[in-house]
N, C-alpha and C. Protein backbone atom coordinates (compact mmCIF):
# COMPACT_ATOMS: atom_id res chain seq x y z
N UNK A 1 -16.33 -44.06 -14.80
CA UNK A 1 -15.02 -44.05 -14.18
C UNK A 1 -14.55 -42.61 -14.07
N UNK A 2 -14.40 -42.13 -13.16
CA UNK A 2 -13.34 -40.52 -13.06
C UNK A 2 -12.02 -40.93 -13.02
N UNK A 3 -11.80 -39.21 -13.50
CA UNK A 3 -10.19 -39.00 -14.16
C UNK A 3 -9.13 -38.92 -12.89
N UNK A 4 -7.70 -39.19 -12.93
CA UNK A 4 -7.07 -39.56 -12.10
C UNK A 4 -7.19 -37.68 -11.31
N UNK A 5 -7.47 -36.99 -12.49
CA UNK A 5 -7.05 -35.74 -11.54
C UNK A 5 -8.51 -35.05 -10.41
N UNK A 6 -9.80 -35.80 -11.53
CA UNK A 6 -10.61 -35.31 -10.16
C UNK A 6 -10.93 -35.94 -9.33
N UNK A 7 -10.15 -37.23 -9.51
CA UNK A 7 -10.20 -37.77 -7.82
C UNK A 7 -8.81 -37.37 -6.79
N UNK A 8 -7.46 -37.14 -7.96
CA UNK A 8 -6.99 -36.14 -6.82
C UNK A 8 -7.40 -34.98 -6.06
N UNK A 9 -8.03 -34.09 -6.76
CA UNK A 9 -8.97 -32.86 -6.43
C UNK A 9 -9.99 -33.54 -5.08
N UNK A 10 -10.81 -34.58 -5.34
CA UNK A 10 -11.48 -34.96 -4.19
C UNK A 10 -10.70 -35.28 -2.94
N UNK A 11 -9.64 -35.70 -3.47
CA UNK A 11 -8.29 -36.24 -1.96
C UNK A 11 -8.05 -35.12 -1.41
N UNK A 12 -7.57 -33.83 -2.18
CA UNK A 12 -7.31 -32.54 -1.30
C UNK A 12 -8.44 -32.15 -0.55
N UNK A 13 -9.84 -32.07 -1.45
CA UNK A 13 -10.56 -31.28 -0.42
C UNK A 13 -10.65 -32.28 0.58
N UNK A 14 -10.95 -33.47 0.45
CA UNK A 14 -11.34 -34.59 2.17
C UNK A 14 -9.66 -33.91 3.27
N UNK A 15 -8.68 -34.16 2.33
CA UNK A 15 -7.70 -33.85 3.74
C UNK A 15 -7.36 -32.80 4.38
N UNK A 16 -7.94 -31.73 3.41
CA UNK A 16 -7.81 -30.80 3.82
C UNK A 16 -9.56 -30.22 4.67
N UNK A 17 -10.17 -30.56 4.67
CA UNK A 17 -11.67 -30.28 5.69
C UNK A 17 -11.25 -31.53 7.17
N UNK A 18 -10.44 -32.13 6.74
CA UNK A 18 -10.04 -33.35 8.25
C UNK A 18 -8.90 -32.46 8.45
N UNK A 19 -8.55 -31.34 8.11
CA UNK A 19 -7.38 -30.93 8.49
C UNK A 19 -6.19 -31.49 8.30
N UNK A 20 -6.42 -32.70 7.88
CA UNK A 20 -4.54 -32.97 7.69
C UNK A 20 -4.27 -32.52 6.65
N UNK A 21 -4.72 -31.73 6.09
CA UNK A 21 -3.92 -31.10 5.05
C UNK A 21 -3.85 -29.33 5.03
N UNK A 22 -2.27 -28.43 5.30
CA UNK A 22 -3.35 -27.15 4.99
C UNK A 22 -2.99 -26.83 3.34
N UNK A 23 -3.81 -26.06 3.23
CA UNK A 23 -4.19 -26.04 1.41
C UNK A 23 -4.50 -24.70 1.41
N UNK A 24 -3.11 -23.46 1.18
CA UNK A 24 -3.41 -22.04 1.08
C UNK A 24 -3.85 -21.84 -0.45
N UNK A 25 -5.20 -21.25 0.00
CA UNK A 25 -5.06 -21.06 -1.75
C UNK A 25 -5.10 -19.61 -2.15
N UNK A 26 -4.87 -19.13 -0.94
CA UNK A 26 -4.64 -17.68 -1.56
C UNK A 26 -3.28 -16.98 -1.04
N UNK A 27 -1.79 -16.89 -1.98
CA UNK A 27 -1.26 -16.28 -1.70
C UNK A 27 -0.78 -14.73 -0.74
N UNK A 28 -0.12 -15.02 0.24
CA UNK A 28 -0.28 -14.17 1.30
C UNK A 28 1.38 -13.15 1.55
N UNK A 29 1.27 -11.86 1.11
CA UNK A 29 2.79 -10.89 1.14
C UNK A 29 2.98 -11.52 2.61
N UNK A 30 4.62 -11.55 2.73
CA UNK A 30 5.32 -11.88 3.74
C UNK A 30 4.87 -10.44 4.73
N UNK A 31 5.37 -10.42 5.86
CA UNK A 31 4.84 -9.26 6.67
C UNK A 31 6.01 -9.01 7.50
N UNK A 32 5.82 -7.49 8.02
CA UNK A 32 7.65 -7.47 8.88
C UNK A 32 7.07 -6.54 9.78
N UNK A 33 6.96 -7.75 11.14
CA UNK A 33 6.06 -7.20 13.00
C UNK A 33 7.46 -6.24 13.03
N UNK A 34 6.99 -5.81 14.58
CA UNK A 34 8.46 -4.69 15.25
C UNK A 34 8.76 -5.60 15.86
N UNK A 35 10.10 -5.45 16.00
CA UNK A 35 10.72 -6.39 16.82
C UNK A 35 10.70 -6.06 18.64
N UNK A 36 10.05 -4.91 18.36
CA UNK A 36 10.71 -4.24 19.77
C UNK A 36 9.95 -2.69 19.65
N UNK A 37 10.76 -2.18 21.30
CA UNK A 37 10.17 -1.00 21.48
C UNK A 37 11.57 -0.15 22.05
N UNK A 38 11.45 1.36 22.36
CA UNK A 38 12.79 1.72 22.63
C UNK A 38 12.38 2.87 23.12
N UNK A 39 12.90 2.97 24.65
CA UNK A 39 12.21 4.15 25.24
C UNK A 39 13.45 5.38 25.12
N UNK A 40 12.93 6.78 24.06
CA UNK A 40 13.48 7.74 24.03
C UNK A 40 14.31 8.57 25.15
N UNK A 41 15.45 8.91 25.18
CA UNK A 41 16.31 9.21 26.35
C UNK A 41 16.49 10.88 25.74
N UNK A 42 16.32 12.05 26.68
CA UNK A 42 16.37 13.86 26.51
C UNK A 42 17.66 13.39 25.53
N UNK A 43 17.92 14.52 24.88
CA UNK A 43 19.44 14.42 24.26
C UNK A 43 19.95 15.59 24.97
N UNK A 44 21.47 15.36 24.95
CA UNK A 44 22.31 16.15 25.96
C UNK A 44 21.90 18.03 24.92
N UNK A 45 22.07 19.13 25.90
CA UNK A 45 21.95 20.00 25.23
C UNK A 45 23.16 20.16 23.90
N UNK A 46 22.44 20.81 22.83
CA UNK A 46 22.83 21.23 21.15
C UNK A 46 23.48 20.04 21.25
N UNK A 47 23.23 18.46 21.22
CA UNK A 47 23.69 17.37 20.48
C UNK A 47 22.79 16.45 19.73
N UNK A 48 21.48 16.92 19.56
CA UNK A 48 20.87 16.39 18.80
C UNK A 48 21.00 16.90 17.17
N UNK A 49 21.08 16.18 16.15
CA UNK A 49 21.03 16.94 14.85
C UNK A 49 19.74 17.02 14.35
N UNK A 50 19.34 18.23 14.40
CA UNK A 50 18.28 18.71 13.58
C UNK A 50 18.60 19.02 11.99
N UNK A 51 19.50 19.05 11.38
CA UNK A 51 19.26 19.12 9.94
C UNK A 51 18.42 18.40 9.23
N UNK A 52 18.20 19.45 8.16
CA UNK A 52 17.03 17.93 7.32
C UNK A 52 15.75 18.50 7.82
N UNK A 53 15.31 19.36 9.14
CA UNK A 53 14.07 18.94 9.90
C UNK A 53 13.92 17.78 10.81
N UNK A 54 15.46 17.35 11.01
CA UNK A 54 14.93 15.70 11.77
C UNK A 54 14.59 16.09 12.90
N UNK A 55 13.49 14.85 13.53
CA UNK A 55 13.18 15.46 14.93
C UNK A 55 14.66 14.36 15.81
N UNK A 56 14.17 15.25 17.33
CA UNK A 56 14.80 14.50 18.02
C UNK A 56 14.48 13.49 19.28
N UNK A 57 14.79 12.61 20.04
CA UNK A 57 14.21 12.13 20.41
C UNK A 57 13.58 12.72 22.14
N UNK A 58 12.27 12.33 22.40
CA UNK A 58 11.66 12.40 23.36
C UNK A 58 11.85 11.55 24.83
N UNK A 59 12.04 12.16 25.42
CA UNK A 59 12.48 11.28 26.82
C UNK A 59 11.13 10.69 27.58
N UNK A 60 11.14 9.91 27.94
CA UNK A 60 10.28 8.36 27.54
C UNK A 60 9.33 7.84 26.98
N UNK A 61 9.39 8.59 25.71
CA UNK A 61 8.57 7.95 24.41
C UNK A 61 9.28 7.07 24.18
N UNK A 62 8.21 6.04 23.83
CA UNK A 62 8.45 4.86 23.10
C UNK A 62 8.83 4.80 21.39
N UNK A 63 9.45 4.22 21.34
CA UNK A 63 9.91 4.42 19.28
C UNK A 63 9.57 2.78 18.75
N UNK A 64 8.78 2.33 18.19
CA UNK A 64 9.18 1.08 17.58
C UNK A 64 10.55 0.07 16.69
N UNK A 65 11.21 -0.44 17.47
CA UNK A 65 11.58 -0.58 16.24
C UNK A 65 11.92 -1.92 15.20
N UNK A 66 12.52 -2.42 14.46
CA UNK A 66 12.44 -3.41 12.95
C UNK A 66 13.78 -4.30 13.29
N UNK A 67 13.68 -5.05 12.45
CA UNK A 67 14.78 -6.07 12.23
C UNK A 67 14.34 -6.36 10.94
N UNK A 68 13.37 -6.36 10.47
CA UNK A 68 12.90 -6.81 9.23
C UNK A 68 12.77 -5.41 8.34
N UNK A 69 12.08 -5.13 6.92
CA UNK A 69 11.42 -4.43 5.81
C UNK A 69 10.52 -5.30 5.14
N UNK A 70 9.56 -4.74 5.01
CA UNK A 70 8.72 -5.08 3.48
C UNK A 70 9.38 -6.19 2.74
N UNK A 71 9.01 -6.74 2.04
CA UNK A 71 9.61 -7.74 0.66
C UNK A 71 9.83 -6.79 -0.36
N UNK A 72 11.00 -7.14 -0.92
CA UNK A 72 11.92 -6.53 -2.08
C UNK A 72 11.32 -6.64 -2.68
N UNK A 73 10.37 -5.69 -3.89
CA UNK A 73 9.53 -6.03 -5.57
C UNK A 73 10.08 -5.64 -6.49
N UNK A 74 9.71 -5.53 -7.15
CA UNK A 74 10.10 -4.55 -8.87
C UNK A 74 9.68 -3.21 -8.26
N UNK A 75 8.66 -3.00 -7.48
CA UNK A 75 7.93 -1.64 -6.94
C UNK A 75 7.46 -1.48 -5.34
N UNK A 76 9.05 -1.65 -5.01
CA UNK A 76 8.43 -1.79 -3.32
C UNK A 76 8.36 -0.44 -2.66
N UNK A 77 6.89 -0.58 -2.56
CA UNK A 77 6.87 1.19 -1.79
C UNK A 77 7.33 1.61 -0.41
N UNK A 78 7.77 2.94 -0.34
CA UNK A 78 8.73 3.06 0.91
C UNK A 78 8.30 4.60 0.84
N UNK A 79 9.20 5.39 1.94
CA UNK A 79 8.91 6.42 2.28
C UNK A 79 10.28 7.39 2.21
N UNK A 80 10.18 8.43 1.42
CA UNK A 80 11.34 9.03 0.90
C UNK A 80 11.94 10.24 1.61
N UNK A 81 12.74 10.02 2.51
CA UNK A 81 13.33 11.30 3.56
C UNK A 81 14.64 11.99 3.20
N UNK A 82 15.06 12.98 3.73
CA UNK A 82 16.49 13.99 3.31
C UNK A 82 17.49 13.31 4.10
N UNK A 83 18.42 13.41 3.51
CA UNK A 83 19.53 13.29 4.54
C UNK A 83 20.70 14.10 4.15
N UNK A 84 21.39 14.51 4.78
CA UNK A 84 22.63 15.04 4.82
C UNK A 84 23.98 13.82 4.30
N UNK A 85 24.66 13.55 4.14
CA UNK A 85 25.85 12.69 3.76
C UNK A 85 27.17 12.89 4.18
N UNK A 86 27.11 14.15 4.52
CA UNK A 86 27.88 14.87 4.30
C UNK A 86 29.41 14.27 5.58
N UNK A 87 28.86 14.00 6.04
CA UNK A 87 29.67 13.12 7.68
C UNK A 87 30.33 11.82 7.07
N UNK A 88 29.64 11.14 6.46
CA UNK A 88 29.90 9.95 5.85
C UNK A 88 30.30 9.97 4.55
N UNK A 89 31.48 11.70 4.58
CA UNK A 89 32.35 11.56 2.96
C UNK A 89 31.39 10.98 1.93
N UNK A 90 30.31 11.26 1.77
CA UNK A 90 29.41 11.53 0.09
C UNK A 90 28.94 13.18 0.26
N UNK A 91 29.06 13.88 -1.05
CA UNK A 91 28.59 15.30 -1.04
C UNK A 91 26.98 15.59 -0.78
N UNK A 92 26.61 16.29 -0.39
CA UNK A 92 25.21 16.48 -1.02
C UNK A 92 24.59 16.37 -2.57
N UNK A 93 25.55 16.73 -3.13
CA UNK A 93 25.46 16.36 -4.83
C UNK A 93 25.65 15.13 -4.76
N UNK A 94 25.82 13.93 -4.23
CA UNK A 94 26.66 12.86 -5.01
C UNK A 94 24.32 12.58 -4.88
N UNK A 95 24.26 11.01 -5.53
CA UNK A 95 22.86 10.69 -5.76
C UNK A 95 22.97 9.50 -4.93
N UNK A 96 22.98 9.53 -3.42
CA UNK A 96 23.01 8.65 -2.48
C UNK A 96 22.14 8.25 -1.66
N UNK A 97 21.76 7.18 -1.28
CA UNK A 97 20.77 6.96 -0.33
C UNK A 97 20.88 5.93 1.14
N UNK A 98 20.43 5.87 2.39
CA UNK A 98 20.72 5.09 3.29
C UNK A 98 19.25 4.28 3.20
N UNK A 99 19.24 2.97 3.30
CA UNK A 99 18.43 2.21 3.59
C UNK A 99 17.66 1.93 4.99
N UNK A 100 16.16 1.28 5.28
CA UNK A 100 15.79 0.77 6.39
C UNK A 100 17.08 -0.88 6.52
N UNK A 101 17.01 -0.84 7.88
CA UNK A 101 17.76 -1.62 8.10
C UNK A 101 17.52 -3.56 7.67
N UNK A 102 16.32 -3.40 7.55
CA UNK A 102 16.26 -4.93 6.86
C UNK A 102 16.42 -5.32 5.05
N UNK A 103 16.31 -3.95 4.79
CA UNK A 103 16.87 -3.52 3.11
C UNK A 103 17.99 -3.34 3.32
N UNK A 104 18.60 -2.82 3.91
CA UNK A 104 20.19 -2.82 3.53
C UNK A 104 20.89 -4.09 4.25
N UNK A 105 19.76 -4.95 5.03
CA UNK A 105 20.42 -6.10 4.56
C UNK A 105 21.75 -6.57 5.89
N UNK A 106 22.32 -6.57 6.51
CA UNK A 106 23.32 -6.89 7.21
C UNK A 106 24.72 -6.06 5.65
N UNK A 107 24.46 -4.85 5.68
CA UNK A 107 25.41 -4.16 4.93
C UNK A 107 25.62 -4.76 3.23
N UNK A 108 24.83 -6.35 2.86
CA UNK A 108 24.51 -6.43 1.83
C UNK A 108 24.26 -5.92 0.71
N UNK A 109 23.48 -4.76 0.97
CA UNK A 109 22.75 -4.16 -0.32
C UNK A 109 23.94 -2.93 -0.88
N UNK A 110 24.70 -2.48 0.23
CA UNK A 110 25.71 -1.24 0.42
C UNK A 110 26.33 -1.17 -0.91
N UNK A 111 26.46 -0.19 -1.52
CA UNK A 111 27.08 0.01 -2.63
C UNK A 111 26.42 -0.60 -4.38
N UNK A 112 25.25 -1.09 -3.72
CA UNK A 112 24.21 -1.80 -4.44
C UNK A 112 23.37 -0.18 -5.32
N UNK A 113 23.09 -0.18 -6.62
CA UNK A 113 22.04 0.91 -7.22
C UNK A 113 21.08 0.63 -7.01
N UNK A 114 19.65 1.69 -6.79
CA UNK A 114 18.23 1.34 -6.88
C UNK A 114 18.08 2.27 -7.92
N UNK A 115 16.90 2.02 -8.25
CA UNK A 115 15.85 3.27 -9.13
C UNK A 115 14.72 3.57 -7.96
N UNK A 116 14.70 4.88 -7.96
CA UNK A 116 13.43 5.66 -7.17
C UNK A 116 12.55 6.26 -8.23
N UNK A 117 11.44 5.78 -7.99
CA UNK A 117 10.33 6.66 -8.67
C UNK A 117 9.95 7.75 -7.82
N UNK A 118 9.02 8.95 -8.42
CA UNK A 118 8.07 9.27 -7.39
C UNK A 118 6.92 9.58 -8.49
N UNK A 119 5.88 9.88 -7.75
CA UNK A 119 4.55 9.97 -7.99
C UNK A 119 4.34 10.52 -8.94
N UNK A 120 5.22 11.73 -9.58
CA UNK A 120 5.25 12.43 -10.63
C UNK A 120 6.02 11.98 -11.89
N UNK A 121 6.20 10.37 -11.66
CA UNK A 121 6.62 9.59 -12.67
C UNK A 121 8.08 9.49 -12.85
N UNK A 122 8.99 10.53 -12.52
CA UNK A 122 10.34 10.70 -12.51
C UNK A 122 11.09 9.43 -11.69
N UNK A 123 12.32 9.29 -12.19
CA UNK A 123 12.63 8.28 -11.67
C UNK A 123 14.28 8.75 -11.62
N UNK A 124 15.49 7.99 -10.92
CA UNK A 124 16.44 7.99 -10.28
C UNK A 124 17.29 7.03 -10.03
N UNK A 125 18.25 7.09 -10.52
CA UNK A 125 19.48 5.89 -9.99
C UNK A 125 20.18 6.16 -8.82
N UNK A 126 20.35 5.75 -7.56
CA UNK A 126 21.58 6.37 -6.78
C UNK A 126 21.82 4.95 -6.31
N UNK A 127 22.89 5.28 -5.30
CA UNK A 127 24.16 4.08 -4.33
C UNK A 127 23.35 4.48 -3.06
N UNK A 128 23.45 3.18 -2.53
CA UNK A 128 23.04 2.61 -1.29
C UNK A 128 24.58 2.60 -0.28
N UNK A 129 24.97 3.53 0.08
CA UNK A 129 25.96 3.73 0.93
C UNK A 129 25.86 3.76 2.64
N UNK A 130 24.09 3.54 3.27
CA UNK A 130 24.45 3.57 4.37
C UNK A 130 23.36 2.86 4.62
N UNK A 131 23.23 2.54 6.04
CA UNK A 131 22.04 2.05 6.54
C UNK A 131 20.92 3.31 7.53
N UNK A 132 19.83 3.28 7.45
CA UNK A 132 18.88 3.88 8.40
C UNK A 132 18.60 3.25 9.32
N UNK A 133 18.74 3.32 10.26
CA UNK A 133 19.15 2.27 11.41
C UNK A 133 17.46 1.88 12.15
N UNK A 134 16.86 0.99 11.88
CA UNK A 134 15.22 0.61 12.23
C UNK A 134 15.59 -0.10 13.77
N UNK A 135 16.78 -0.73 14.51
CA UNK A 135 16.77 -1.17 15.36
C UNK A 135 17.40 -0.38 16.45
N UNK A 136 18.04 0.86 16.48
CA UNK A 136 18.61 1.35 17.59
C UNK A 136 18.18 2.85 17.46
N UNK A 137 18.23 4.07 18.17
CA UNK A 137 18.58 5.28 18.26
C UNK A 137 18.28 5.86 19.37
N UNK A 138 18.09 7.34 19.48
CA UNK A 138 18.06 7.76 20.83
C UNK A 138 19.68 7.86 21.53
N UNK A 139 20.34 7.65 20.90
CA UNK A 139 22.16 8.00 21.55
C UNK A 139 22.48 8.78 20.60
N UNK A 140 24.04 8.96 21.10
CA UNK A 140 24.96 9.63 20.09
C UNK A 140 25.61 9.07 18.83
N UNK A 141 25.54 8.08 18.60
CA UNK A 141 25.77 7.23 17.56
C UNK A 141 24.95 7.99 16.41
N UNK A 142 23.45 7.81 16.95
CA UNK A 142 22.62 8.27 16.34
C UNK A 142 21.52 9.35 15.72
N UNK A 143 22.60 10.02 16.62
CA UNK A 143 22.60 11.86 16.66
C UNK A 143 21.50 12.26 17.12
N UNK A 144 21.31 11.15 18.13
CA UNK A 144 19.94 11.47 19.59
C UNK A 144 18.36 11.74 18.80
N UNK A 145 18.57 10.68 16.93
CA UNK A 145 17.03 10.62 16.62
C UNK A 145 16.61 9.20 17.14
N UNK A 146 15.45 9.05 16.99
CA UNK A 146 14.76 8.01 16.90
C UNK A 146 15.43 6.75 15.83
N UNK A 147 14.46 5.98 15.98
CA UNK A 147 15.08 4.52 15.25
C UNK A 147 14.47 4.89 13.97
N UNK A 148 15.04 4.50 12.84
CA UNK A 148 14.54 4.60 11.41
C UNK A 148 13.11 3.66 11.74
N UNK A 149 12.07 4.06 10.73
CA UNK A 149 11.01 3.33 10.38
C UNK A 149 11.85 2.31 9.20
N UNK A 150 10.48 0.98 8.90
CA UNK A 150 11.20 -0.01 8.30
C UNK A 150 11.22 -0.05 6.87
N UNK A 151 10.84 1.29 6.39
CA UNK A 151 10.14 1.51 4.83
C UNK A 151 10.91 2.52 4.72
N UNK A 152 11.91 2.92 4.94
CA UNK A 152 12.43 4.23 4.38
C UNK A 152 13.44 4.28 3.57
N UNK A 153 13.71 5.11 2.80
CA UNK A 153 15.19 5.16 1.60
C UNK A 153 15.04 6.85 2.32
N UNK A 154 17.07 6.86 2.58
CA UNK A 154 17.01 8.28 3.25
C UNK A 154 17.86 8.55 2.21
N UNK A 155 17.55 9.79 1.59
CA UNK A 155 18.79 10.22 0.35
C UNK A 155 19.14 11.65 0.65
N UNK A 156 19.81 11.30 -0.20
CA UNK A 156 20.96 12.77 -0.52
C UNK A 156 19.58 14.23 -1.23
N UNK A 157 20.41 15.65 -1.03
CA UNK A 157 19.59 16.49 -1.85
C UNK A 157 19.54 16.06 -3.01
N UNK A 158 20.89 15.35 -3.58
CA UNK A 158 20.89 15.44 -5.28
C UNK A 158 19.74 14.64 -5.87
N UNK A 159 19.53 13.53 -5.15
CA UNK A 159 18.31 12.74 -5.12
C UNK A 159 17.42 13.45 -5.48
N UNK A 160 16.63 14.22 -4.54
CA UNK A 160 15.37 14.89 -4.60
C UNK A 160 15.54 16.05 -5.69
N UNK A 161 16.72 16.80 -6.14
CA UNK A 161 16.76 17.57 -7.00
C UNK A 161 16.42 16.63 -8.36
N UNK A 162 17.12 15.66 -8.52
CA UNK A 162 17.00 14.58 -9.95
C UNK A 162 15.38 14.55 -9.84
N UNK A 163 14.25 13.88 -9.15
CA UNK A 163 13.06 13.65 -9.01
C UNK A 163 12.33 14.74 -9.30
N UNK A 164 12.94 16.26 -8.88
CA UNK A 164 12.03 17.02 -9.54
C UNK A 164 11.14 17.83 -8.21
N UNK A 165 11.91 17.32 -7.20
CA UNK A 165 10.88 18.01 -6.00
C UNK A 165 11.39 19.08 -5.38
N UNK A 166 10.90 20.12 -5.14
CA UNK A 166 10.68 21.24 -5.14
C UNK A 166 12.09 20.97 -3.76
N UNK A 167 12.85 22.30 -3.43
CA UNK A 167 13.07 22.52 -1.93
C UNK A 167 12.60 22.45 -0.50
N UNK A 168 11.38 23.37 -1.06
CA UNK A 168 10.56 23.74 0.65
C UNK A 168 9.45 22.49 0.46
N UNK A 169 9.46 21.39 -0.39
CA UNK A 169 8.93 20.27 -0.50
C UNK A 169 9.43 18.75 -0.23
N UNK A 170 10.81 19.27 0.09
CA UNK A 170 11.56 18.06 0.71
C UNK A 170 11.52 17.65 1.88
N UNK A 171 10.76 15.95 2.14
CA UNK A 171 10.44 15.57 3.54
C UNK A 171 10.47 14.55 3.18
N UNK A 172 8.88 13.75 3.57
CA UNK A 172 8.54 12.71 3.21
C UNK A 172 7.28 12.31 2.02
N UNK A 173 7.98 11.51 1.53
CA UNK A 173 7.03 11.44 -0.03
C UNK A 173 7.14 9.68 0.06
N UNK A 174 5.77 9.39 -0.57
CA UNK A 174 5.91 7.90 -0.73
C UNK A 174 6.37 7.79 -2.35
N UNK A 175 7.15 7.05 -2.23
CA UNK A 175 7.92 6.25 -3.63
C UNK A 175 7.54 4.93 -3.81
N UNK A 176 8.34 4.69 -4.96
CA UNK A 176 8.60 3.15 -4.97
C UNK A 176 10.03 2.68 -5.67
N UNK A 177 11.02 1.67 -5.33
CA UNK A 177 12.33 1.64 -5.37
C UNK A 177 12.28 0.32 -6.05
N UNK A 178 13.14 0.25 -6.44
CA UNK A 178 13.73 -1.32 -6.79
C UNK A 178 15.39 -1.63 -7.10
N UNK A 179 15.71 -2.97 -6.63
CA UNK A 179 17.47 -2.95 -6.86
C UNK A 179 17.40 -2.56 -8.53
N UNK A 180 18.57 -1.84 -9.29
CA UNK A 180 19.26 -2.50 -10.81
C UNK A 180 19.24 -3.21 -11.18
């Protein structure tokens, strides 16, 4: 006589080889396509902001851009850029960061703490005070850059000073973040 469970075991595999059954057995990370594409428009002369090194956008390059991010982990890796604050009343000293736009969430995450690691083990508390915008740019809104990529945490200098990274070394660094 067999046990009730390896003849359940025999029921999955028959329904699942007839197909009526699907039977993942290997866990699969969620995934985040582009939603879209966005053709770069000249920016009017000296209205693009270059601080930071940002570039600006190209007149009819294409930019991808997001509605989604990565899945939130304990260690979700992202890509660590400068930003200025300074427009949006936080200092350069304060320890601030703007999010990709499917991390910050429909303004959700805003005012929310992360911890930033970087590679050199150091790690970081700051406020989530803005969004990096993954679905629009190329205007004045957006100070005639491109659309944020969907992995990015854009922070403050004080940020990158806490982490330990050099000045003429401030760009892009891969991290890894997580909420408080």
């Amino acid at each position: 006589m067999r046990s009730p469970i390896s003849i359940l075991l025999l029921a999955l595999i028959i329904a699942s080889s007839l197909g009526g059954l699907d039977v993942d057995v290997e866990a699969k990370p969620q995934t985040c396509s582009p939603s879209g594409k966005l053709r770069g428009k000249k920016p009017p002369p000296k209205k693009c902001n270059r601080i930071n090194n940002s570039e600006c956008c190209v007149e009819g390059k294409l930019y991808t851009t997001y509605k989604c991010s990565p899945p939130v982990t304990r260690q979700t890796k992202a890509v660590l850029t400068l930003n200025s604050f300074e427009k949006k009343f936080h200092g350069d000293e304060e320890r601030v960061v703007a999010l990709s736009s499917g991390w910050f969430n429909n303004r959700k995450s805003c005012f929310q703490r992360i911890r930033i690691t970087a590679g050199n083990g150091r790690s970081v508390v700051a406020k989530v005070v803005d969004e990096c915008d993954s679905t629009e740019g190329c205007d004045g809104e957006h100070d005639y850059q491109p659309p944020c990529p969907n992995n990015v945490v854009d922070v403050s200098k004080a940020v990158w000073d806490a982490l330990g990274v050099a000045s003429g070394e401030q760009g892009d660094l891969k991290v890894t973040w997580s909420f408080v």
